[in-house]
PDB file of N, CA and C in Angstrom:
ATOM      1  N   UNK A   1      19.069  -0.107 -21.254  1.00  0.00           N
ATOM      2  CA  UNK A   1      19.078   0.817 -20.150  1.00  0.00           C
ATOM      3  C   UNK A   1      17.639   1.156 -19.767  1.00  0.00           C
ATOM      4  N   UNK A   2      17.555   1.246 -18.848  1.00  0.00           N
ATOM      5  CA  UNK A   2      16.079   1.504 -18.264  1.00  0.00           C
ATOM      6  C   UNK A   2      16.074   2.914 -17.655  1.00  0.00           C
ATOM      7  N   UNK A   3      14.805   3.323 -18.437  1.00  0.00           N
ATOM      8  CA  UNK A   3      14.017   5.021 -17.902  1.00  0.00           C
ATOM      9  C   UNK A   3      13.071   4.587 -16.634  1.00  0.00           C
ATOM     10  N   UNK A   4      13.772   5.971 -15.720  1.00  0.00           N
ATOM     11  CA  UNK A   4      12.208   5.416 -14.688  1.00  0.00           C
ATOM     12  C   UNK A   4      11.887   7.310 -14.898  1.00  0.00           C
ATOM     13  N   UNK A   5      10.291   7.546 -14.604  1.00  0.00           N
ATOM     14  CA  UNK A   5      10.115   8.371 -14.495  1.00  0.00           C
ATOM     15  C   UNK A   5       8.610   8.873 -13.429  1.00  0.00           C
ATOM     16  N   UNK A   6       9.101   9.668 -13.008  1.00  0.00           N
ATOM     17  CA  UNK A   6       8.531  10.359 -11.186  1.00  0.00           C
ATOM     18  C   UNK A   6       6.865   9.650 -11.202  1.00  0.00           C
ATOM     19  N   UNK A   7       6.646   9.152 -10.375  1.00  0.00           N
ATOM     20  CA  UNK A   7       5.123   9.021  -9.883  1.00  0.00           C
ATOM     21  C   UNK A   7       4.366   9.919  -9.809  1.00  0.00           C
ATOM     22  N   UNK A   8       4.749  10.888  -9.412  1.00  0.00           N
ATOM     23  CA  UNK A   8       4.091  12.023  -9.074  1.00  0.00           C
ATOM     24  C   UNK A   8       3.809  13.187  -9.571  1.00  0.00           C
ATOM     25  N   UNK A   9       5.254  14.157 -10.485  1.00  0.00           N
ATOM     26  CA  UNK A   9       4.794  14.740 -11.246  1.00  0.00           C
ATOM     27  C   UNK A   9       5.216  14.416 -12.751  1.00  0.00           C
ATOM     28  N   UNK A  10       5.744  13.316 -13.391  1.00  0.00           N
ATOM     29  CA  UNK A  10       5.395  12.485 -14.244  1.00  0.00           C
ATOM     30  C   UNK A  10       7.192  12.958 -15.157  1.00  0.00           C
ATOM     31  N   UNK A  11       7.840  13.651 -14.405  1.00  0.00           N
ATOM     32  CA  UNK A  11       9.344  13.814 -15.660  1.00  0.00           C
ATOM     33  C   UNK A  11      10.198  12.725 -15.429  1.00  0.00           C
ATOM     34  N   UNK A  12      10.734  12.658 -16.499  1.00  0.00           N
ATOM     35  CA  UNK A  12      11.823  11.943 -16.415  1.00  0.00           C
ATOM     36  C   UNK A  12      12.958  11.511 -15.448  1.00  0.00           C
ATOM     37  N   UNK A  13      13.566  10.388 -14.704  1.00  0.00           N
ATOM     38  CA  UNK A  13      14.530  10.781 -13.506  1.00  0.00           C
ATOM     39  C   UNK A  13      15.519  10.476 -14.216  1.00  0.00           C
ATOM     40  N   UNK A  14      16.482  11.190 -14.703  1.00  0.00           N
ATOM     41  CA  UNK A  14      18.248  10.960 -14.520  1.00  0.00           C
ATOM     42  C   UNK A  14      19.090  10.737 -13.767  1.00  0.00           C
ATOM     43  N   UNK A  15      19.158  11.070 -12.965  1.00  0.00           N
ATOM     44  CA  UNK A  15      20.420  11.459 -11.746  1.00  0.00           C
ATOM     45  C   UNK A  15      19.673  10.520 -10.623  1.00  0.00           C
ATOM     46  N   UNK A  16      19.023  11.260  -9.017  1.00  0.00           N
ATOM     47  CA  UNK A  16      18.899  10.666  -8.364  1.00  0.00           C
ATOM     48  C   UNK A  16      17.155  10.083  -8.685  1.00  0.00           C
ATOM     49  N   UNK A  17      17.034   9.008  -8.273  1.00  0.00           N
ATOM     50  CA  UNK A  17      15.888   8.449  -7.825  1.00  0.00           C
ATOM     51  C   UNK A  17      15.671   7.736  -6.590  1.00  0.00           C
ATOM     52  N   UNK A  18      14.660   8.416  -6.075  1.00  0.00           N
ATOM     53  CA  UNK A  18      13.882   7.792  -4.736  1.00  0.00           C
ATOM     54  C   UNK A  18      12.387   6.693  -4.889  1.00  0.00           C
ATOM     55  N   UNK A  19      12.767   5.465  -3.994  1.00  0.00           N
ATOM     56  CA  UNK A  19      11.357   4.766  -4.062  1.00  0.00           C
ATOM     57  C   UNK A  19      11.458   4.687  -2.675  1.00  0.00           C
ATOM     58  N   UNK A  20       9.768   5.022  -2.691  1.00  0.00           N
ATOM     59  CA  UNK A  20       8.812   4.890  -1.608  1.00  0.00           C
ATOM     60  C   UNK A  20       8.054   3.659  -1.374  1.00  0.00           C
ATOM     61  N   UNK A  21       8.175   2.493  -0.493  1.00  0.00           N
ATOM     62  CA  UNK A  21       7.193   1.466  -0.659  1.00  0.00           C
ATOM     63  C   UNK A  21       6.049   1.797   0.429  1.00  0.00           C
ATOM     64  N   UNK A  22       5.085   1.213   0.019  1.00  0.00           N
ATOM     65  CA  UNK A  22       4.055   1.569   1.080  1.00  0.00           C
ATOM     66  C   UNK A  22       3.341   0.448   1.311  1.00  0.00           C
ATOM     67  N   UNK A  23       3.492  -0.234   2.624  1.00  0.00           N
ATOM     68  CA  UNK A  23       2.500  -1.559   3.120  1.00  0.00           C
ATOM     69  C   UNK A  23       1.269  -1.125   3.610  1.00  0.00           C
ATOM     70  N   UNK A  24       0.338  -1.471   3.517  1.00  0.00           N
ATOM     71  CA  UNK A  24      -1.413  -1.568   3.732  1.00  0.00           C
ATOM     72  C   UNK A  24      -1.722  -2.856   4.646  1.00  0.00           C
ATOM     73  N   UNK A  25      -2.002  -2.436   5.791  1.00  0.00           N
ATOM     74  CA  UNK A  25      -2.585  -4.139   6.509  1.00  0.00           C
ATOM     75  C   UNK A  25      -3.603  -3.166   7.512  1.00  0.00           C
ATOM     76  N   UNK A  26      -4.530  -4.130   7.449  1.00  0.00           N
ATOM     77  CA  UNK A  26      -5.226  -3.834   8.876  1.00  0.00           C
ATOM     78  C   UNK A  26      -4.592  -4.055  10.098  1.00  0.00           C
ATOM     79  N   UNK A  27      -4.813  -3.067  11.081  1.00  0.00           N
ATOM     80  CA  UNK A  27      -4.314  -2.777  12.574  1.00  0.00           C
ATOM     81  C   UNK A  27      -5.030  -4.406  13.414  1.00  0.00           C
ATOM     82  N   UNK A  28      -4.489  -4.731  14.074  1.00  0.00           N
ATOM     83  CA  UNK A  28      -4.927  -6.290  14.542  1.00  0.00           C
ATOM     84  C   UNK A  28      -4.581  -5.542  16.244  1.00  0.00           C
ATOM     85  N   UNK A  29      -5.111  -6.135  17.341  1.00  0.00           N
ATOM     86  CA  UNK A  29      -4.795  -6.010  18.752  1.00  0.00           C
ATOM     87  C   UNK A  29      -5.217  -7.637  19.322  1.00  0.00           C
ATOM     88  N   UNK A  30      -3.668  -7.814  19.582  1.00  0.00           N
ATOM     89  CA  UNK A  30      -3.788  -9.654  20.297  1.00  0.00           C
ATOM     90  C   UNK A  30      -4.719  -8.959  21.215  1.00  0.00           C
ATOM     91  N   UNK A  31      -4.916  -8.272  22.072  1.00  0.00           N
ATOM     92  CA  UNK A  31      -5.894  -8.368  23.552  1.00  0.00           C
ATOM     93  C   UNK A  31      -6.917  -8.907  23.134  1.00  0.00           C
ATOM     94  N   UNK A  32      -7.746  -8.323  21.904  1.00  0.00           N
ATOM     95  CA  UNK A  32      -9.182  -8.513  21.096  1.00  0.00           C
ATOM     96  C   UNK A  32      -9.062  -9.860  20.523  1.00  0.00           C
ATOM     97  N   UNK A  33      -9.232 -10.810  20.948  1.00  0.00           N
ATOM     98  CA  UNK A  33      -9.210 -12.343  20.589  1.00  0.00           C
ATOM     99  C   UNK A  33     -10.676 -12.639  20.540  1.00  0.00           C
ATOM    100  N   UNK A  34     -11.451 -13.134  20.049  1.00  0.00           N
ATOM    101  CA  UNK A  34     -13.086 -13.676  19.895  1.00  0.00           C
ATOM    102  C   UNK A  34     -12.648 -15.455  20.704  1.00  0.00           C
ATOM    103  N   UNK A  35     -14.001 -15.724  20.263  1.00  0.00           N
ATOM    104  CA  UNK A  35     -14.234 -17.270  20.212  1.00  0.00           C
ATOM    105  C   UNK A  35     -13.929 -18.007  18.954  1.00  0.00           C
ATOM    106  N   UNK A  36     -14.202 -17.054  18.323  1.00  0.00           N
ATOM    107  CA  UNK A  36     -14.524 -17.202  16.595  1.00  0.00           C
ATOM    108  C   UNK A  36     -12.913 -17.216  15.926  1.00  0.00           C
ATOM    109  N   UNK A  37     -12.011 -16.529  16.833  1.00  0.00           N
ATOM    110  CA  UNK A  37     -10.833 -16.159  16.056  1.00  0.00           C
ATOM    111  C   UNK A  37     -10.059 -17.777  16.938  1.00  0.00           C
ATOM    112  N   UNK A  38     -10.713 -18.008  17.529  1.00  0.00           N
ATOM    113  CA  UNK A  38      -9.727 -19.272  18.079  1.00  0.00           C
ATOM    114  C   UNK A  38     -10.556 -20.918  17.558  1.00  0.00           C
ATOM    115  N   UNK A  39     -11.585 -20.922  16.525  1.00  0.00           N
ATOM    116  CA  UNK A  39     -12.105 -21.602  16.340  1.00  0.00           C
ATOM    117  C   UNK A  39     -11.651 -22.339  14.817  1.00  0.00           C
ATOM    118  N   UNK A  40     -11.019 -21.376  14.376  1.00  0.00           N
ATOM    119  CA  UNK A  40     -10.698 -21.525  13.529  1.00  0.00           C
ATOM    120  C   UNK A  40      -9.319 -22.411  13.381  1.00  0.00           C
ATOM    121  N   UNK A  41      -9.271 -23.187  11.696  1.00  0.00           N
ATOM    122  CA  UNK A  41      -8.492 -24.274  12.289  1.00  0.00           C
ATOM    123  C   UNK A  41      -7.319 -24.225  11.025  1.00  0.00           C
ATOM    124  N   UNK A  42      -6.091 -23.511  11.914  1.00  0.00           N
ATOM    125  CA  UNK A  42      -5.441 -22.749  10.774  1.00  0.00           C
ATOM    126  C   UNK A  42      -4.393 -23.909  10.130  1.00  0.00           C
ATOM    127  N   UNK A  43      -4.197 -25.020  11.246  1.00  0.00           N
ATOM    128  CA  UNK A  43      -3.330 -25.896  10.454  1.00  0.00           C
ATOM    129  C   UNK A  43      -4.043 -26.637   8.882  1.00  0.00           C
ATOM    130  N   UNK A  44      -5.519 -26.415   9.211  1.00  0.00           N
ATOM    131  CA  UNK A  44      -6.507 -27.472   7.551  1.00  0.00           C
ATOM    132  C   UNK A  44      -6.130 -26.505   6.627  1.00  0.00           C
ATOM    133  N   UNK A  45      -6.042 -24.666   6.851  1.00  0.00           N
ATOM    134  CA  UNK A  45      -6.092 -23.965   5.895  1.00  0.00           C
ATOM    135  C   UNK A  45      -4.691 -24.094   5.030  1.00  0.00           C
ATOM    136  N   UNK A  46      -3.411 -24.655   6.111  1.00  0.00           N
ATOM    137  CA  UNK A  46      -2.167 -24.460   5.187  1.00  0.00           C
ATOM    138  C   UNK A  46      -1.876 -25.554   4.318  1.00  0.00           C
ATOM    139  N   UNK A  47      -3.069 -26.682   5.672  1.00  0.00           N
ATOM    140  CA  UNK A  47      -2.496 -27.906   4.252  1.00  0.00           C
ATOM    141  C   UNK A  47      -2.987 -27.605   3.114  1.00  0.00           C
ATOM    142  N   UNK A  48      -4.482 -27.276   2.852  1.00  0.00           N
ATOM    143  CA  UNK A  48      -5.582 -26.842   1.761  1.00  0.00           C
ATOM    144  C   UNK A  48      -4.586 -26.346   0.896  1.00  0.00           C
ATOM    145  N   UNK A  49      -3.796 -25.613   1.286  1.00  0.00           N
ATOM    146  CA  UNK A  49      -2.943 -24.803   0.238  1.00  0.00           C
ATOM    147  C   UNK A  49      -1.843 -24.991   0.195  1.00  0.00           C
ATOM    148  N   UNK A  50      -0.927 -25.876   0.489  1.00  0.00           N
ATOM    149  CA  UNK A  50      -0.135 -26.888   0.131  1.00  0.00           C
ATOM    150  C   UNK A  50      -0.546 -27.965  -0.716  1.00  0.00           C
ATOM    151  N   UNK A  51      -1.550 -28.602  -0.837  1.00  0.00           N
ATOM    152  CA  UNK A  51      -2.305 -29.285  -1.717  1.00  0.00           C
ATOM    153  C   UNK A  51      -2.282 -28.988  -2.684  1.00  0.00           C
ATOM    154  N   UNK A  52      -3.503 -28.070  -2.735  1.00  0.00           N
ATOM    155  CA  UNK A  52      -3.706 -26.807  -4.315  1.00  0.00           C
ATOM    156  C   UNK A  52      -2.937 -26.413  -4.943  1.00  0.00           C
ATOM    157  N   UNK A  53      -1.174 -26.606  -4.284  1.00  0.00           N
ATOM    158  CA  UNK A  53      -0.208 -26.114  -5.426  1.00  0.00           C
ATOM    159  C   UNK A  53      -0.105 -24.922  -5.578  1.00  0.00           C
ATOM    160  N   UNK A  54       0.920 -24.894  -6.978  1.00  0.00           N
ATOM    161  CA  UNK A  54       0.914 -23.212  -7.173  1.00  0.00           C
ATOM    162  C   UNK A  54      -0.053 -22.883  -8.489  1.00  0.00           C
ATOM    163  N   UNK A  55      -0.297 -23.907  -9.383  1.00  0.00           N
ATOM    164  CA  UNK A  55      -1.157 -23.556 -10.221  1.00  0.00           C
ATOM    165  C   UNK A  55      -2.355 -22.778 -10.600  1.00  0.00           C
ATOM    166  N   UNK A  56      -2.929 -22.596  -8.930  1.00  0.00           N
ATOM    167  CA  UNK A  56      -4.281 -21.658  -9.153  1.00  0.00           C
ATOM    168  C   UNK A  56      -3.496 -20.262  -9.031  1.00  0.00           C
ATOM    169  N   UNK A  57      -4.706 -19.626  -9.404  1.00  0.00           N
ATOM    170  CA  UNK A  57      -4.481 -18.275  -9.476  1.00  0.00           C
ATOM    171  C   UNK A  57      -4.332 -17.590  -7.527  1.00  0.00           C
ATOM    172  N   UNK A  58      -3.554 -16.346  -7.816  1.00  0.00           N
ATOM    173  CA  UNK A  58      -3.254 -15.736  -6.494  1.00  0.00           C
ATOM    174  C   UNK A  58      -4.342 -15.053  -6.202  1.00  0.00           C
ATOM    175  N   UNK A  59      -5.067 -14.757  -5.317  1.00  0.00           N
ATOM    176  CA  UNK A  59      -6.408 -13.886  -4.657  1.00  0.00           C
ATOM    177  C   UNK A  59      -5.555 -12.201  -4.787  1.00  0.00           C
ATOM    178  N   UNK A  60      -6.495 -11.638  -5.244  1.00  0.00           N
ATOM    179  CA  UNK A  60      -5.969  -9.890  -4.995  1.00  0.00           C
ATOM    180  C   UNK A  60      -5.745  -9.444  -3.799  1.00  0.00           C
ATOM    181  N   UNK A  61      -4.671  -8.732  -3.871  1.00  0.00           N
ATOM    182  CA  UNK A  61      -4.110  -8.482  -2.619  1.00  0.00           C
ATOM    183  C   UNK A  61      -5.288  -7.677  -1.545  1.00  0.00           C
ATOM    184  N   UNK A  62      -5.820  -7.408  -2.214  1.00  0.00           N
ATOM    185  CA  UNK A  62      -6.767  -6.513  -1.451  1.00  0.00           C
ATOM    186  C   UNK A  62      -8.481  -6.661  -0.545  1.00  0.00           C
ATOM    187  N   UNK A  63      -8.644  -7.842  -0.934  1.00  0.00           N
ATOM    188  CA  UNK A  63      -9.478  -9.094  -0.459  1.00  0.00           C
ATOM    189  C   UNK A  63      -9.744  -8.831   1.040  1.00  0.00           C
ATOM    190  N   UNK A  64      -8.063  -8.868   1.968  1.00  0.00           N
ATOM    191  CA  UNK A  64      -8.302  -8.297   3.004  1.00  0.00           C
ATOM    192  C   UNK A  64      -8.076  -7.489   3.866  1.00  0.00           C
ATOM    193  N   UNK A  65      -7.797  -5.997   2.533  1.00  0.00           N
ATOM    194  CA  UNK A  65      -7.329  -4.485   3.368  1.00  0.00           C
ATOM    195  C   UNK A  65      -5.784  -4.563   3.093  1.00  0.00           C
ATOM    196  N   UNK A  66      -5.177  -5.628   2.728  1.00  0.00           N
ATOM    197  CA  UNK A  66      -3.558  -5.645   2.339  1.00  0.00           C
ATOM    198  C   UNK A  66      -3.302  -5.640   1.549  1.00  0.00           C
ATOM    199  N   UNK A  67      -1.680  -4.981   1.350  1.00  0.00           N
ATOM    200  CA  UNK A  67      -0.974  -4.329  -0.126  1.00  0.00           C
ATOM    201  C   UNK A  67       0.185  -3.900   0.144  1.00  0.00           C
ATOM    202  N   UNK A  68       0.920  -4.025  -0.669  1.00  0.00           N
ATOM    203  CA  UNK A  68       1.790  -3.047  -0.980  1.00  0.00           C
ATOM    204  C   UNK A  68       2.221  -2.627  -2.269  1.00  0.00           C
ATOM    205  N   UNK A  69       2.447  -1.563  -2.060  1.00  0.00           N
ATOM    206  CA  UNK A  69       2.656  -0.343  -3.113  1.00  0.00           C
ATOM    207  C   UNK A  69       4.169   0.168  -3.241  1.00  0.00           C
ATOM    208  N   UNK A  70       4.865   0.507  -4.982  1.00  0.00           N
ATOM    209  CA  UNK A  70       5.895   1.379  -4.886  1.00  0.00           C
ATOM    210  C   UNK A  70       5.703   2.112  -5.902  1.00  0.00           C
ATOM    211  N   UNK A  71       6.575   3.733  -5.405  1.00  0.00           N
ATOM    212  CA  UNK A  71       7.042   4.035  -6.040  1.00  0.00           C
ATOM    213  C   UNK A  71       7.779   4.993  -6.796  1.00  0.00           C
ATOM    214  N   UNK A  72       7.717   5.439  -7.883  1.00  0.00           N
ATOM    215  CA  UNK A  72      10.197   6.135  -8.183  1.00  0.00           C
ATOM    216  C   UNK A  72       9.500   7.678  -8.394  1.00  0.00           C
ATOM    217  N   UNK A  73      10.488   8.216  -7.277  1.00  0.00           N
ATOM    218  CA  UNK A  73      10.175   9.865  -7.087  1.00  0.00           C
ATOM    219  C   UNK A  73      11.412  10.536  -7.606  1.00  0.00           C
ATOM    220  N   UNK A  74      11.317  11.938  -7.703  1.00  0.00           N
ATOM    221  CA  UNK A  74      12.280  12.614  -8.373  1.00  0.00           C
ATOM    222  C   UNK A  74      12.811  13.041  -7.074  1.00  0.00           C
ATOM    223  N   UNK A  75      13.688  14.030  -7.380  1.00  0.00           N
ATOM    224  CA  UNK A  75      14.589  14.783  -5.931  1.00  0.00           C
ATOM    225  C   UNK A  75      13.664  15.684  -5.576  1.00  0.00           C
ATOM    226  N   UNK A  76      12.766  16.501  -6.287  1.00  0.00           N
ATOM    227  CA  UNK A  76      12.342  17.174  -5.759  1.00  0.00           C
ATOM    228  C   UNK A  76      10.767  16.794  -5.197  1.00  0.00           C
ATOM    229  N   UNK A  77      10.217  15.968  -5.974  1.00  0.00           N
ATOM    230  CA  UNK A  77       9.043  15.427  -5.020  1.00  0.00           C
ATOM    231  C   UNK A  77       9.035  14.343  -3.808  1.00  0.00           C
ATOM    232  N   UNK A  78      10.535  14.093  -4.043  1.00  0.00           N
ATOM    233  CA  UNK A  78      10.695  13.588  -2.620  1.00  0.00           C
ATOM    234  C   UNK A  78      11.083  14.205  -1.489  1.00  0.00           C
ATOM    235  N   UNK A  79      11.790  15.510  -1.870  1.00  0.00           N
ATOM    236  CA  UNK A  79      11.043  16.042  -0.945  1.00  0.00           C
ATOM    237  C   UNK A  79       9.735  16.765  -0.243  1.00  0.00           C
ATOM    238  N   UNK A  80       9.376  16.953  -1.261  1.00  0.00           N
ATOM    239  CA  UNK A  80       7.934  17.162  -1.025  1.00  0.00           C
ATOM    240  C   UNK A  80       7.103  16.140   0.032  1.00  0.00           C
ATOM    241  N   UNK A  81       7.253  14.656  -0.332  1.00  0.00           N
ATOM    242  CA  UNK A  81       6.756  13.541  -0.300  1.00  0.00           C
ATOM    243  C   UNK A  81       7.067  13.943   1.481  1.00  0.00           C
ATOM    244  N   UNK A  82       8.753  14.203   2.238  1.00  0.00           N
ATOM    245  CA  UNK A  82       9.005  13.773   2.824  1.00  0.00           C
ATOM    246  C   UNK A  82       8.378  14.583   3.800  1.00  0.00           C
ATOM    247  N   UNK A  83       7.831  16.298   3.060  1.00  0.00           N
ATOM    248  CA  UNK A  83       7.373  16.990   4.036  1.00  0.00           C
ATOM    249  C   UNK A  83       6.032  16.637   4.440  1.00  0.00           C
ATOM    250  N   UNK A  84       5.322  16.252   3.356  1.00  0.00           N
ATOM    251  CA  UNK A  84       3.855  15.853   3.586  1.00  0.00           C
ATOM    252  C   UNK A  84       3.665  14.694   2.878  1.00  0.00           C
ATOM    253  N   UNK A  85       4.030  13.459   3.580  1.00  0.00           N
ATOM    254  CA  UNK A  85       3.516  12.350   2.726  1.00  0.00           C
ATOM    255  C   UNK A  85       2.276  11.846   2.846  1.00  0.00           C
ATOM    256  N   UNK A  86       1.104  12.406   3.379  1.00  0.00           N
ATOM    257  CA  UNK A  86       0.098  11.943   3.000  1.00  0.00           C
ATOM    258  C   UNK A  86      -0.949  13.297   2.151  1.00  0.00           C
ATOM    259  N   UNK A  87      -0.080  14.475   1.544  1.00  0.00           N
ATOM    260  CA  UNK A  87      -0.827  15.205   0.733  1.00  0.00           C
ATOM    261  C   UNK A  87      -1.618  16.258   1.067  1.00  0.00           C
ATOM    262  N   UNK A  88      -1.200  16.302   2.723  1.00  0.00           N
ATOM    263  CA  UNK A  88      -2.530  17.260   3.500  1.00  0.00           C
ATOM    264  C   UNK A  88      -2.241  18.675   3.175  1.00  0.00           C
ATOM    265  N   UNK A  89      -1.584  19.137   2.860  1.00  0.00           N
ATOM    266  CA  UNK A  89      -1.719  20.411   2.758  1.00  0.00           C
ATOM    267  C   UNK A  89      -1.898  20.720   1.116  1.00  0.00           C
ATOM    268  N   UNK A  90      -2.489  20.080   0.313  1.00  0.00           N
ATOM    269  CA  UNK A  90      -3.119  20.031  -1.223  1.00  0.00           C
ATOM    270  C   UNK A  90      -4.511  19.795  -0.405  1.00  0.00           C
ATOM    271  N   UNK A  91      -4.658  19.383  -0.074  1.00  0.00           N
ATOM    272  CA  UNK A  91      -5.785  19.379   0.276  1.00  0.00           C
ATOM    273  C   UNK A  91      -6.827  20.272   1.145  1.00  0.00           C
ATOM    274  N   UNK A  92      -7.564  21.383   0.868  1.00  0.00           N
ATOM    275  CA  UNK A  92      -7.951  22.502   1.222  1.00  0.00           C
ATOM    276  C   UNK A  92      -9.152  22.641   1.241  1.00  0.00           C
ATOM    277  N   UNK A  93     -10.242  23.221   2.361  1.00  0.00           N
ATOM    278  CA  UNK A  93     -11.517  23.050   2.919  1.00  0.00           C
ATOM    279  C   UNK A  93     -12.206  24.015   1.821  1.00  0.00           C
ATOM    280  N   UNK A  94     -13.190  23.435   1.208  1.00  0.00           N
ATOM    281  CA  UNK A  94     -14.237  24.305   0.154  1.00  0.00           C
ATOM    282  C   UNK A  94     -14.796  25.280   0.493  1.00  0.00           C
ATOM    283  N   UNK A  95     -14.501  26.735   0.604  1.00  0.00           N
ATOM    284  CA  UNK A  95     -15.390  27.663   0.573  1.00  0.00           C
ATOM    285  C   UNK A  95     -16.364  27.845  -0.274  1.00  0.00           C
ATOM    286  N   UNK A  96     -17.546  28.009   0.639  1.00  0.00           N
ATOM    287  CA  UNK A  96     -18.747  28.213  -0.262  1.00  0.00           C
ATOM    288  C   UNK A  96     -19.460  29.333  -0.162  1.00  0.00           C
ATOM    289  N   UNK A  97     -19.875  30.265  -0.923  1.00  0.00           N
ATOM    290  CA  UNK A  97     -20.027  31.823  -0.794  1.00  0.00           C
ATOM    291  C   UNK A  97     -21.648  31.230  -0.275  1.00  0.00           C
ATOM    292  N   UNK A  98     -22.085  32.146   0.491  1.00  0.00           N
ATOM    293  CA  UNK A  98     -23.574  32.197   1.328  1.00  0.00           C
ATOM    294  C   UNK A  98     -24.439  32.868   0.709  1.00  0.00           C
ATOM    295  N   UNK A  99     -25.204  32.287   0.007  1.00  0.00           N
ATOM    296  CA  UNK A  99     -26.146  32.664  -1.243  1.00  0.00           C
ATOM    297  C   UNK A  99     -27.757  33.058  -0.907  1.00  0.00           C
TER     298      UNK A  99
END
């Protein structure tokens, strides 16, 4: 039997569990085309790697700004998650006393 337990604040989940996946890519705009982006010669790159097999190693996902991410929330930090999923309101401007 398998334990999963919360990402976030680290207890145990029994009952319900929520996963969150999260994809990472850079924003691309077809309008913004170069010279450079059409110079390139994408059919050599797939053979290259059709060739090479699967034996080499995989490049880190992160090489170029891409990823994805998961992962297992409890009931109650998902909702949390759902009110603020990117954390902004933990996050609070430093007062600094005027010395």
């Amino acid at each position: 039997m398998q334990h999963f337990s919360c990402d976030l604040c680290g207890c145990q989940i029994d009952d319900q569990r929520y996963v969150v996946h999260v994809e990472l890519f850079p924003a691309f705009n077809p309008d913004e085309l170069s010279s450079a982006d059409l110079d390139v010669d994408h059919l050599h790159a797939v053979s290259q790697s059709i060739m090479q097999g699967e034996g080499l190693p995989v490049p880190p996902e992160d090489v170029n700004g891409t990823g994805t991410l998961q992962f297992d929330l409890c009931r109650e930090c998902q909702l949390r998650f759902r009110r603020d999923p990117l954390g902004k309101s933990i996050r609070s401007p430093m007062h600094f006393s005027e010395n």
